[in-house]
C-alpha atoms as a PDB file:
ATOM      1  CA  UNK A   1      93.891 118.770  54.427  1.00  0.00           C
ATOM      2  CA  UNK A   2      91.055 120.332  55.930  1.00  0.00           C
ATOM      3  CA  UNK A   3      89.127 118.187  58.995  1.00  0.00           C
ATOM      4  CA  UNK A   4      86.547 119.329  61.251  1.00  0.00           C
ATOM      5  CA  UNK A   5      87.233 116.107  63.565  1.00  0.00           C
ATOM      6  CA  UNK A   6      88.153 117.778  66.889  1.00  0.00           C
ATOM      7  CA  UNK A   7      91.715 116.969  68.360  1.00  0.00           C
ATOM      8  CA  UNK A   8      91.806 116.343  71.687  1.00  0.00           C
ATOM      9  CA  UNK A   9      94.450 119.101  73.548  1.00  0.00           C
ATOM     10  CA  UNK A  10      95.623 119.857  77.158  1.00  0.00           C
ATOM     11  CA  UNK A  11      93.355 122.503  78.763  1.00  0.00           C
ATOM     12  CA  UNK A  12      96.654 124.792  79.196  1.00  0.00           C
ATOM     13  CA  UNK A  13      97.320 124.340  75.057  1.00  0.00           C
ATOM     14  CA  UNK A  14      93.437 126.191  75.136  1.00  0.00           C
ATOM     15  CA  UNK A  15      94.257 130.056  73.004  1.00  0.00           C
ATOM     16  CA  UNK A  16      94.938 132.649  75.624  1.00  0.00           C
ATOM     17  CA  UNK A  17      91.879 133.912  75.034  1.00  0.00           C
ATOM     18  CA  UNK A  18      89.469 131.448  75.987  1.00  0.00           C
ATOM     19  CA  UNK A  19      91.636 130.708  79.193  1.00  0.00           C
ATOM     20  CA  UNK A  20      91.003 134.268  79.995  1.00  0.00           C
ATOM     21  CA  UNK A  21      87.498 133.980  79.218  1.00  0.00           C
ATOM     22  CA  UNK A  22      86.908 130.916  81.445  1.00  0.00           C
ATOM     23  CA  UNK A  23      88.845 131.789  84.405  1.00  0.00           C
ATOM     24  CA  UNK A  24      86.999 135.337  84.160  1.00  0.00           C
ATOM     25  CA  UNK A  25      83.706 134.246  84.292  1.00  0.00           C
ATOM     26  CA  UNK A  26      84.278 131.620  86.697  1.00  0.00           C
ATOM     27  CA  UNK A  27      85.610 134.259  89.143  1.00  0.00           C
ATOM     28  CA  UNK A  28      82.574 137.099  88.348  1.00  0.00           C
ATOM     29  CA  UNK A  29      85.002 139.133  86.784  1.00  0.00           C
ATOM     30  CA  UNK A  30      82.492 140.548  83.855  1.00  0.00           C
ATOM     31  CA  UNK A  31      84.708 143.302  83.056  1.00  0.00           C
ATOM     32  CA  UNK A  32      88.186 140.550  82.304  1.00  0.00           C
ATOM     33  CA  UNK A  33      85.122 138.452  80.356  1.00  0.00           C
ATOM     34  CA  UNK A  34      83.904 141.088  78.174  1.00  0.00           C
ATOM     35  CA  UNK A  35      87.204 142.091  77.113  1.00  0.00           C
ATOM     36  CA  UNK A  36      87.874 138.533  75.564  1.00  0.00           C
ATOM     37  CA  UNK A  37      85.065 139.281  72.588  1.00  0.00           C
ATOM     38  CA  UNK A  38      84.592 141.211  69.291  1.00  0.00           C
ATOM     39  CA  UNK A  39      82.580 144.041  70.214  1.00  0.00           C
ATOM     40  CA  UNK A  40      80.003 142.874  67.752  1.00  0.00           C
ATOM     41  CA  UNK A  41      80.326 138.728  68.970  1.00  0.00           C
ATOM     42  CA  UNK A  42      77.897 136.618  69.460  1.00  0.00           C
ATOM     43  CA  UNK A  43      76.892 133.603  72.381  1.00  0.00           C
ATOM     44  CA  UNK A  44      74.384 131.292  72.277  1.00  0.00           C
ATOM     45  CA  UNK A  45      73.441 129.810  75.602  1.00  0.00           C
ATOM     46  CA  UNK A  46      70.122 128.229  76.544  1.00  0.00           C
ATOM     47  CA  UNK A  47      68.419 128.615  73.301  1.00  0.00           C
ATOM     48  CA  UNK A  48      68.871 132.785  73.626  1.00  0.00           C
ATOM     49  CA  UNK A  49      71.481 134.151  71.487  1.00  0.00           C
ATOM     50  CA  UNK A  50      73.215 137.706  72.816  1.00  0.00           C
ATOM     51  CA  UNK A  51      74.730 139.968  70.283  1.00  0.00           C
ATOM     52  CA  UNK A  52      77.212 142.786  70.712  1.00  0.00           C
ATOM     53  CA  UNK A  53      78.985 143.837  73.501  1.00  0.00           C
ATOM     54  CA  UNK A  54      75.987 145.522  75.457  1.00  0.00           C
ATOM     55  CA  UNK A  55      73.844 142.673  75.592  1.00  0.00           C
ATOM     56  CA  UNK A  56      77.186 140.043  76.372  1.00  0.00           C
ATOM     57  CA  UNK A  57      77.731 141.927  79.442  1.00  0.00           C
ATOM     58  CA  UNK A  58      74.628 141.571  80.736  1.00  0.00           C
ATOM     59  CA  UNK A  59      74.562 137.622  79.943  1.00  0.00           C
ATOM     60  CA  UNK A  60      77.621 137.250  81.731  1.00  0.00           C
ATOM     61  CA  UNK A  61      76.249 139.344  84.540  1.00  0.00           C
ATOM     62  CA  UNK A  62      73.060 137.606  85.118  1.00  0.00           C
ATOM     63  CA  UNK A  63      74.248 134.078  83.989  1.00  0.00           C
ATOM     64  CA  UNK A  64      76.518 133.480  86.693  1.00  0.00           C
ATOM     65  CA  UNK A  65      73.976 134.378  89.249  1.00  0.00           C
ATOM     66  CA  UNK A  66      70.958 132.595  88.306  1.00  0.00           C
ATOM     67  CA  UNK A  67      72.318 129.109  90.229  1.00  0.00           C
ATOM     68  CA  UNK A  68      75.062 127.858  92.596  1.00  0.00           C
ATOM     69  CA  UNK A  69      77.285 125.229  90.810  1.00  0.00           C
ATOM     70  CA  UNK A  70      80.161 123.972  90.899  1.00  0.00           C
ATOM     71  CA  UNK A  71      82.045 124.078  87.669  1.00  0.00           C
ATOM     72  CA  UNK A  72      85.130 121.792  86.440  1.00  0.00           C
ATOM     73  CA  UNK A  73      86.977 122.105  83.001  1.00  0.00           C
ATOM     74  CA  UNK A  74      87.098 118.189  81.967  1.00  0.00           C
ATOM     75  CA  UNK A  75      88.010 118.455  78.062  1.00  0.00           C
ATOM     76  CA  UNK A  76      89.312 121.025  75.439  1.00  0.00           C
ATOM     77  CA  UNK A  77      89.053 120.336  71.503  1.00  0.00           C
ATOM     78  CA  UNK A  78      90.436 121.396  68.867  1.00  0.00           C
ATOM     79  CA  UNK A  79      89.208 122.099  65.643  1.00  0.00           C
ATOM     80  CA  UNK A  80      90.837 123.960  63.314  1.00  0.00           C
ATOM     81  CA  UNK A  81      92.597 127.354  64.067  1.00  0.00           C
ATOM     82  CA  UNK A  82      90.135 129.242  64.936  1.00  0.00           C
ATOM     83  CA  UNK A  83      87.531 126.933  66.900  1.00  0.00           C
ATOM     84  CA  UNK A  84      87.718 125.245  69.675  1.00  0.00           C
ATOM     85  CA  UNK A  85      85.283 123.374  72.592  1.00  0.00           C
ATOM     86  CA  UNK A  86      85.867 123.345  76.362  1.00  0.00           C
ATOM     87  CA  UNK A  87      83.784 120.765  78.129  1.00  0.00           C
ATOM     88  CA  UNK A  88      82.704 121.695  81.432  1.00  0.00           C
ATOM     89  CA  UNK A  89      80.992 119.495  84.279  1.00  0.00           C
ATOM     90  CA  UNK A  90      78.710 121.948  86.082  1.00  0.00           C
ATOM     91  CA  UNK A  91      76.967 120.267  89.450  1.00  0.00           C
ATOM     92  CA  UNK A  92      74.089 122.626  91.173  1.00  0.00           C
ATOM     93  CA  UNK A  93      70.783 123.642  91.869  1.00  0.00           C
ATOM     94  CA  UNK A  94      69.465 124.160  88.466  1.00  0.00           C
ATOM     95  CA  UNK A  95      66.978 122.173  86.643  1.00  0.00           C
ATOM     96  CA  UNK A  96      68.671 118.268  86.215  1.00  0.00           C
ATOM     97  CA  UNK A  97      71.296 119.107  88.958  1.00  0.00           C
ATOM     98  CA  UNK A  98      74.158 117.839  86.666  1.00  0.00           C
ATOM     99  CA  UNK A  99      75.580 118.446  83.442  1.00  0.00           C
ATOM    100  CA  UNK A 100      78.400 118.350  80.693  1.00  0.00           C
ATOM    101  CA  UNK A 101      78.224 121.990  78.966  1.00  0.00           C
ATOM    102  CA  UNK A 102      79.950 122.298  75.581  1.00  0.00           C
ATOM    103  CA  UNK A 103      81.586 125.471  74.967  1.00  0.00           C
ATOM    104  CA  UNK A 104      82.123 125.958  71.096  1.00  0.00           C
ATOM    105  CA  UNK A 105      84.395 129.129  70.729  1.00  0.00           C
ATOM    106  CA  UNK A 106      84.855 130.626  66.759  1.00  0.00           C
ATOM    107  CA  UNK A 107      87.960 133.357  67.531  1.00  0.00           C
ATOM    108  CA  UNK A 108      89.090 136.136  64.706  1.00  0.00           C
ATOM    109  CA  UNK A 109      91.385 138.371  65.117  1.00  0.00           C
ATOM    110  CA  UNK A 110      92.328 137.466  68.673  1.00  0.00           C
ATOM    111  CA  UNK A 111      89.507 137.009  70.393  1.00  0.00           C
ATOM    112  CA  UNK A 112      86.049 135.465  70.756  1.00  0.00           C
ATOM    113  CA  UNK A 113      83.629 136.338  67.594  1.00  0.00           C
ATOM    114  CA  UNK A 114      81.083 133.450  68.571  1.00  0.00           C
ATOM    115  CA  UNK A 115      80.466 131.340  71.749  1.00  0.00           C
ATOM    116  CA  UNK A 116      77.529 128.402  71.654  1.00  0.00           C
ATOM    117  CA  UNK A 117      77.395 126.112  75.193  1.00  0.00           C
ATOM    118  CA  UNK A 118      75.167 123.383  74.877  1.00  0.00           C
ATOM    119  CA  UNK A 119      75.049 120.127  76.448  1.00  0.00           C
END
């Protein structure tokens, strides 16, 4: 039976992967980041959607420097095989100070085809 009702899961049980991902990024390790997607993937964040490898990279660059925040991994989903969420409680000095950030991850093949963070 096929359900798209997410299943709560230990961060740790998260796909290699997106723990690479995560920890990557959190550390401003773009290089470790990139190497988590599809060269043709795709991440949606803030309303702008980045496609390809190119235009990730520079995402990752300049979204990790726009604000200071704090960031804490407080819940990981999952959905099927191949998706997966990773709710994050971000604290800072961007617009509305505080926030829980949604990180829906689609993976093929290994890695990260598609990445949308919303609240």
């Amino acid at each position: 039976m096929h359900t798209d009702q997410p299943q709560n899961i230990a961060p740790e049980a998260l796909p290699e992967v997106i723990t690479r991902f995560l920890n990557s990024h959190r550390a401003d390790d773009t290089a470790t980041a990139l190497s988590a997607f599809h060269p043709d993937a795709t991440v949606t964040d803030d309303g702008k959607t980045h496609r390809g490898a190119p235009t990730i990279e520079t995402w990752l660059t300049h979204s990790a420097s726009e604000y200071t925040y704090t960031i804490e991994l407080t819940r990981a989903q999952r959905i099927d095989t191949d998706r997966y969420v990773a709710t994050h409680h971000l604290e800072g000095n961007f617009p509305g100070g505080v926030v829980d950030l949604h990180y829906r991850f689609t993976l093929s093949d290994g890695l990260i085809e598609g990445l949308r963070i919303e609240p």
